[in-house]
Protein backbone atom coordinates (compact mmCIF):
# COMPACT_ATOMS: atom_id res chain seq x y z
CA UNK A 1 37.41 -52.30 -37.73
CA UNK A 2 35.33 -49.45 -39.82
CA UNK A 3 36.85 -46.33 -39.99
CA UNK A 4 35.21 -43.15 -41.28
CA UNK A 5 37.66 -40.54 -42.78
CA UNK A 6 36.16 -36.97 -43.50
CA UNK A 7 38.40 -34.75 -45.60
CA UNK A 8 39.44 -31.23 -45.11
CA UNK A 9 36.83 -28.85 -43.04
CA UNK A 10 36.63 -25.11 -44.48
CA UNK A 11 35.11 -22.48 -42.38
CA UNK A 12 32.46 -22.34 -40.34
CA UNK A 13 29.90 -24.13 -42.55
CA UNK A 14 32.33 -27.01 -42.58
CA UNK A 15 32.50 -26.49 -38.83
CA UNK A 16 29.10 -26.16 -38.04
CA UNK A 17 28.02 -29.31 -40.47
CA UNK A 18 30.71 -31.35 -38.53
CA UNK A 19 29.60 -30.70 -35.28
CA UNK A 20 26.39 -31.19 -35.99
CA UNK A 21 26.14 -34.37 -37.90
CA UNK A 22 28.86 -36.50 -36.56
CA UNK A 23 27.32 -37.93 -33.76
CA UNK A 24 24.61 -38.89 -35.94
CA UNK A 25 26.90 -39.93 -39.38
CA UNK A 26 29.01 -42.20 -36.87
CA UNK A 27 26.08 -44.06 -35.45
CA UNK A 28 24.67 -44.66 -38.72
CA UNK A 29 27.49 -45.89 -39.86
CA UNK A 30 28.88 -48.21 -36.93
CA UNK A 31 32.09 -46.20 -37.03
CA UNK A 32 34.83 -47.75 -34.45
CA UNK A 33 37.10 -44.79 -35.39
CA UNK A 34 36.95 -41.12 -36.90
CA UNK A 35 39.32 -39.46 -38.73
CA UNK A 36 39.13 -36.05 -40.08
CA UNK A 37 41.44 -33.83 -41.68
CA UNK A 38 40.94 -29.73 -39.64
CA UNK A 39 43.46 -27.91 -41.38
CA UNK A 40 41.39 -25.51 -43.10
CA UNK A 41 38.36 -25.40 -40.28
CA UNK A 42 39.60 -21.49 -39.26
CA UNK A 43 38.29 -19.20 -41.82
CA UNK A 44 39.83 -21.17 -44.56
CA UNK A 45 43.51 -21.41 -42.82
CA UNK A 46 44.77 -23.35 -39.94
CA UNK A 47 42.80 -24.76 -36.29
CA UNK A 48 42.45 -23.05 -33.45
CA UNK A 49 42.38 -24.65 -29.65
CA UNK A 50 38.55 -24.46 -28.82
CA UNK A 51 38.00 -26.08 -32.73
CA UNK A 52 39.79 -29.17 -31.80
CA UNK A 53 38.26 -29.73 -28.50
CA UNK A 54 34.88 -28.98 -30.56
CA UNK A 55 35.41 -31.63 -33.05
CA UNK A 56 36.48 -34.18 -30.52
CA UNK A 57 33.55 -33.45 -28.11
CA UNK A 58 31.30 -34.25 -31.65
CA UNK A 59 33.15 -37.62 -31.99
CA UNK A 60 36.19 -37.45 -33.83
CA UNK A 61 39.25 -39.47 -32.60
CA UNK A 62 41.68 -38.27 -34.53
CA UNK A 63 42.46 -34.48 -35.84
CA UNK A 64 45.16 -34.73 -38.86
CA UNK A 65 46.72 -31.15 -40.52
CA UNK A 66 48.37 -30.08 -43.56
CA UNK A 67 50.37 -27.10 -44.95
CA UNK A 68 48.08 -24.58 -42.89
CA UNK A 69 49.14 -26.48 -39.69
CA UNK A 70 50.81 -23.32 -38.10
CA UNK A 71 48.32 -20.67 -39.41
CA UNK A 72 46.99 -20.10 -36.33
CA UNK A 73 49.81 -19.73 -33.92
CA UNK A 74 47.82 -20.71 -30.65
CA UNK A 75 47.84 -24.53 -31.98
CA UNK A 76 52.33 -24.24 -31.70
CA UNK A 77 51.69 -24.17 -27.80
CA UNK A 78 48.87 -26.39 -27.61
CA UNK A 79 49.64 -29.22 -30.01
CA UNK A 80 52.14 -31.04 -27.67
CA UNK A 81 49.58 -31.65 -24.75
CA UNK A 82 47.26 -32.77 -27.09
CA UNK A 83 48.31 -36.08 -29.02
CA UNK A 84 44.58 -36.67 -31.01
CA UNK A 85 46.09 -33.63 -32.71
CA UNK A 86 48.64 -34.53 -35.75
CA UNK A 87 50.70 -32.13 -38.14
CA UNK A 88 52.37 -34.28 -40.81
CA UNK A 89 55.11 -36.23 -39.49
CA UNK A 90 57.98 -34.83 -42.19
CA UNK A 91 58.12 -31.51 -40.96
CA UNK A 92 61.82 -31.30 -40.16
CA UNK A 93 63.02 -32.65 -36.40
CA UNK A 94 61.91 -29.97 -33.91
CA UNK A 95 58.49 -29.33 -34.99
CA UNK A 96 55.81 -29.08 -32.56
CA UNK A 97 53.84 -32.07 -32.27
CA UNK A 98 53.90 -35.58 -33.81
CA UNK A 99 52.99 -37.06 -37.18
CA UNK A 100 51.43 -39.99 -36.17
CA UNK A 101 49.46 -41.23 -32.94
CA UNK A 102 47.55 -44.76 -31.63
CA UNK A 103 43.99 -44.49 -30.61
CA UNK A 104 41.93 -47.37 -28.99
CA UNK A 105 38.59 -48.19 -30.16
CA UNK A 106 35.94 -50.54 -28.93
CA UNK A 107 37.15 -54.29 -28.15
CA UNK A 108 40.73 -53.08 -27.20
CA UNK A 109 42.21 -52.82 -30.61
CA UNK A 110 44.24 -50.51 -32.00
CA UNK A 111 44.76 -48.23 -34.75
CA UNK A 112 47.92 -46.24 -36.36
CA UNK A 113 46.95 -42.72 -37.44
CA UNK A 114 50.28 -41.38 -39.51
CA UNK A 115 49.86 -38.07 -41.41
CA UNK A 116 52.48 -37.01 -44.18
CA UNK A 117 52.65 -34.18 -46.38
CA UNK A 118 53.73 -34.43 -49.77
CA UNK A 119 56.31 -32.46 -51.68
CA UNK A 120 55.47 -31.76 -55.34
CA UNK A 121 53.65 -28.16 -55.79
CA UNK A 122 54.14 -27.93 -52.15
CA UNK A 123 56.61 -27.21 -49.22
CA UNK A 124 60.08 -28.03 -49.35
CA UNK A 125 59.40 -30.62 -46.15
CA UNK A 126 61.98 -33.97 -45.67
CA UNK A 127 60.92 -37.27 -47.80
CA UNK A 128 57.48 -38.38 -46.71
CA UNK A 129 58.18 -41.68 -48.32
CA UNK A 130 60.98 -42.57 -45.85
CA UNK A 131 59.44 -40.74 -42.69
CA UNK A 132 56.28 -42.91 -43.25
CA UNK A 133 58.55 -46.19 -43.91
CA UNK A 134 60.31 -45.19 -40.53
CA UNK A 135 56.81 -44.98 -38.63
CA UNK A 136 55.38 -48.19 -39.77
CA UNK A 137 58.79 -50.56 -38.85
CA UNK A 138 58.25 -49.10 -35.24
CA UNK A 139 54.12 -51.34 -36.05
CA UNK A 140 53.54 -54.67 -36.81
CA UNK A 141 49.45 -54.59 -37.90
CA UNK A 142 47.03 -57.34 -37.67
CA UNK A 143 45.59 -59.59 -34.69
CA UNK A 144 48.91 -60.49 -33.38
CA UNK A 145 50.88 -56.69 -33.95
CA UNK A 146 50.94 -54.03 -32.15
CA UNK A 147 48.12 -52.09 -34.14
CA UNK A 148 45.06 -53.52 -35.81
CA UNK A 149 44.78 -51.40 -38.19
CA UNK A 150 46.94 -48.15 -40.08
CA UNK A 151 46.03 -45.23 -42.41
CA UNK A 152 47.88 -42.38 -44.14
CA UNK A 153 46.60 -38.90 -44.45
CA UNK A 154 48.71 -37.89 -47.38
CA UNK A 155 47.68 -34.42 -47.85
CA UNK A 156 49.53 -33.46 -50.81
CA UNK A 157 48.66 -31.35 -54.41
CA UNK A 158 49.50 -33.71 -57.02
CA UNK A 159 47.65 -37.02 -58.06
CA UNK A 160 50.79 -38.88 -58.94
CA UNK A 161 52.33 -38.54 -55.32
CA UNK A 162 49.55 -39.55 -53.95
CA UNK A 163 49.24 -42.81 -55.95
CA UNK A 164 53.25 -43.45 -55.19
CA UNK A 165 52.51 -43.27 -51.55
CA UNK A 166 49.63 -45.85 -51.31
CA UNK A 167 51.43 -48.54 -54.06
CA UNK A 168 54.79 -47.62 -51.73
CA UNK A 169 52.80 -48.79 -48.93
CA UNK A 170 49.99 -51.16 -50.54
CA UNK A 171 49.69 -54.81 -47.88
CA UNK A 172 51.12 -52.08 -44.90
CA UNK A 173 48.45 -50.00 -43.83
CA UNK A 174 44.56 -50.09 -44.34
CA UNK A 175 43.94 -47.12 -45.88
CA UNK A 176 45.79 -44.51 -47.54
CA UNK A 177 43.65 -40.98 -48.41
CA UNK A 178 44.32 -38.20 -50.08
CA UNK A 179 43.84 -34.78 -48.68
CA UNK A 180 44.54 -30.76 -49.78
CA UNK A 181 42.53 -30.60 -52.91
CA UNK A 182 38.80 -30.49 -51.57
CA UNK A 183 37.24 -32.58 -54.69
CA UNK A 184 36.55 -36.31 -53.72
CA UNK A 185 37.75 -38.07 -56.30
CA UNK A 186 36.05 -41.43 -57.78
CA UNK A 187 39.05 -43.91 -57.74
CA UNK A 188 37.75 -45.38 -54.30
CA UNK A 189 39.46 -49.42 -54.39
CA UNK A 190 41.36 -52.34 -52.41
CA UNK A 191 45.01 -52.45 -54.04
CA UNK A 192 46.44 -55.97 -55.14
CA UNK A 193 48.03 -55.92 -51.47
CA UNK A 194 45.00 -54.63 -49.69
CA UNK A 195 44.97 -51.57 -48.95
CA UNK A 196 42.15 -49.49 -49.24
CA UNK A 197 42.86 -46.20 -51.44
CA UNK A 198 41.05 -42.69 -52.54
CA UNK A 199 43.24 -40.43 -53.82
CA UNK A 200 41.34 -37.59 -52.56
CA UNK A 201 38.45 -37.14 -49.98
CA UNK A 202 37.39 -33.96 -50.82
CA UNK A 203 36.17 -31.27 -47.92
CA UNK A 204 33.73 -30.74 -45.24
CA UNK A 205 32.53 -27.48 -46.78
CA UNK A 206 30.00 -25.32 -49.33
CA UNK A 207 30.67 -26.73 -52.65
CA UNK A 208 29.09 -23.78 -54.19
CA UNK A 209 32.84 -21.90 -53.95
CA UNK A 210 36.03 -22.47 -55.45
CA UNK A 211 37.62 -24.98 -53.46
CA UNK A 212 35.46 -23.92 -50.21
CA UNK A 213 36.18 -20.07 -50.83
CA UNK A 214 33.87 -17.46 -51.86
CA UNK A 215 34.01 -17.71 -55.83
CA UNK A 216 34.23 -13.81 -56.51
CA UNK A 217 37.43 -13.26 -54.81
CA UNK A 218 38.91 -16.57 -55.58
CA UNK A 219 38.02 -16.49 -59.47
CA UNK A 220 39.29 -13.09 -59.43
CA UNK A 221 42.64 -14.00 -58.51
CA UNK A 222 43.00 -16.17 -61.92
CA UNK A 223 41.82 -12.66 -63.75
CA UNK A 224 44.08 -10.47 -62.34
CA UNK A 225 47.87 -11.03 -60.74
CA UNK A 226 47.02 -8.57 -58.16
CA UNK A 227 46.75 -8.66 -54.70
CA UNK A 228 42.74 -8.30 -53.98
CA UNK A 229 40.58 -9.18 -51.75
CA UNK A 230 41.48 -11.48 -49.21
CA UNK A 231 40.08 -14.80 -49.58
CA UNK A 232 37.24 -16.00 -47.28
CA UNK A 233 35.22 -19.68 -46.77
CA UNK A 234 32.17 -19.85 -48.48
CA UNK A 235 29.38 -19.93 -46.09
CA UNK A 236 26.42 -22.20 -47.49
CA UNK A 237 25.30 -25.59 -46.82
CA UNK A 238 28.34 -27.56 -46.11
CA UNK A 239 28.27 -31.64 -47.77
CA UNK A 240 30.47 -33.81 -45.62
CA UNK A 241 32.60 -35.76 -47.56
CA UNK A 242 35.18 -38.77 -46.78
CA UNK A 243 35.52 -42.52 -47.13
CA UNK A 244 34.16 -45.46 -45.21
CA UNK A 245 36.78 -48.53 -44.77
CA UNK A 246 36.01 -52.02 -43.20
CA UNK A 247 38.93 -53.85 -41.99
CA UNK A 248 39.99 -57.36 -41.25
CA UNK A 249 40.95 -57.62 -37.53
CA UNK A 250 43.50 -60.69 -38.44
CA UNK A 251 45.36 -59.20 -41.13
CA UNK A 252 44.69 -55.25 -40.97
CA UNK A 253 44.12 -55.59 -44.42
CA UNK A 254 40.89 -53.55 -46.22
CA UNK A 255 37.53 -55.85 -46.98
CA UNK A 256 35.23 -53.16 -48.38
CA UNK A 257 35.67 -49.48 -49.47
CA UNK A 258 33.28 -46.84 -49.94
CA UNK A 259 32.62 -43.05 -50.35
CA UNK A 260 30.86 -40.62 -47.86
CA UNK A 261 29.37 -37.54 -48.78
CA UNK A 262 26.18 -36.35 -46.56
CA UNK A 263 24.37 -33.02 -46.80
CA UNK A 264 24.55 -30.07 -48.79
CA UNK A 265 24.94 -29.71 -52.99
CA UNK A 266 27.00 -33.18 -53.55
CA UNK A 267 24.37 -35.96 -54.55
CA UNK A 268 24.26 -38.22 -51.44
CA UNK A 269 26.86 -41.26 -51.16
CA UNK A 270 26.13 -43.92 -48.32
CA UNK A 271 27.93 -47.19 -47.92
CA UNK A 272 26.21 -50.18 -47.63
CA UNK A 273 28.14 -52.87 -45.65
């Protein structure tokens, strides 16, 4: 299976490059499944209803969230009728929504989409660690289970939790990607166990910002502890940027691993398999 993960999408230039590209970006690269992470595709915070059928329509199969999940209180109502829609599954029992969903792509397989949020720098939320471990004993993955292949969306602030998450799970899922801090990193590999790991995917957004927000506001908030101006997405060319995992129908395990990043200021990245 090759699935295409695209991290977080900021504003309308994220938006806009998304929409437009997708149908193209998944043809070119024989995608079975997309992935991408929405949580920041309303002015910077949260998703609204007519986004998410948007991003669908373009190609995406699955919509994951993050700590902005609720910022725009339309998606509270709307989330449960829509299951391609995921907030991260350790939000505390009660929560709107679910943290994890099953899509089928071409051939009748299978995969596991979970989403967790981590805890260091952010939210007080329940143990991601153990709601994750609970999700994947309800799968078996490979040829034979009931899901041919399984990624995390770990959208989290620090490094280390990130890294704890995918050696936690490392020979259980395919993939585990980071998301929240909108710079891909370059630590794209296959663990000993085989999963594939980046710790983060960076954003679908104007890299000419701080962190997808206009830099004049945003830089002004490290000058001065003082409310000012409210923060807004920077509205430039947007690069799209994510990962690119092959997996092994028999085992669910990754085969190749490889960064995305299309359009925009980043300098190009393609996979080649």
């Amino acid at each position: 299976m090759r699935i295409l993960f695209l991290g977080d999408v900021v504003g309308r230039s994220g938006r806009d490059a998304l929409t437009a590209a997708l149908p193209e970006l998944r043809r070119r690269l024989a995608a079975d499944a997309v992935v991408v992470n929405v949580e920041n595709a309303s002015h910077g915070f949260g998703v609204s209803p007519d986004m998410v059928r948007a991003f669908l329509a373009a190609g995406a199969d699955v919509l994951t969230l993050g700590n902005h999940s609720w910022d725009r209180k339309e998606i509270i109502g709307f989330i449960d009728g829509e299951p391609r829609l995921i907030r991260p599954l350790n939000y505390p029992p009660g929560t709107p929504g679910r943290g994890a969903t099953v899509v089928e792509v071409a051939g009748g397989r299978k995969l596991l989409v979970i989403n967790a949020m981590g805890r260091l720098f952010m939210e007080p939320l329940d143990d991601p660690f153990r709601a994750v471990q609970a999700e994947l004993a309800r799968h078996s993955l490979g040829a034979a289970g009931t899901v041919q292949a399984a990624m995390i969306d770990i959208h989290a602030e620090a490094t280390s939790e990130k890294m704890a998450m995918a050696h936690s799970f490392d020979g259980k899922v395919s993939l585990v990607v980071g998301t929240h801090t909108h710079v891909p990193s370059a630590d794209h590999r296959i663990l000993p166990g085989g999963t594939a790991y980046m710790t983060d995917a960076g954003m679908c957004g104007d890299y000419d910002s701080v962190i997808g927000m206009q830099k004049g506001g945003a830089a002004l908030r490290f000058w001065k502890k003082v409310p000012g101006e409210k923060l807004a997405p920077a509205e430039g060319p947007a690069t799209l940027s994510g990962v690119l995992v092959r997996t092994d129908d028999a085992t669910g395990l990754a085969q190749k691993v490889a960064p995305v990043r299309h359009g925009g200021l980043l300098a190009p990245a393609m996979p080649d398999f």
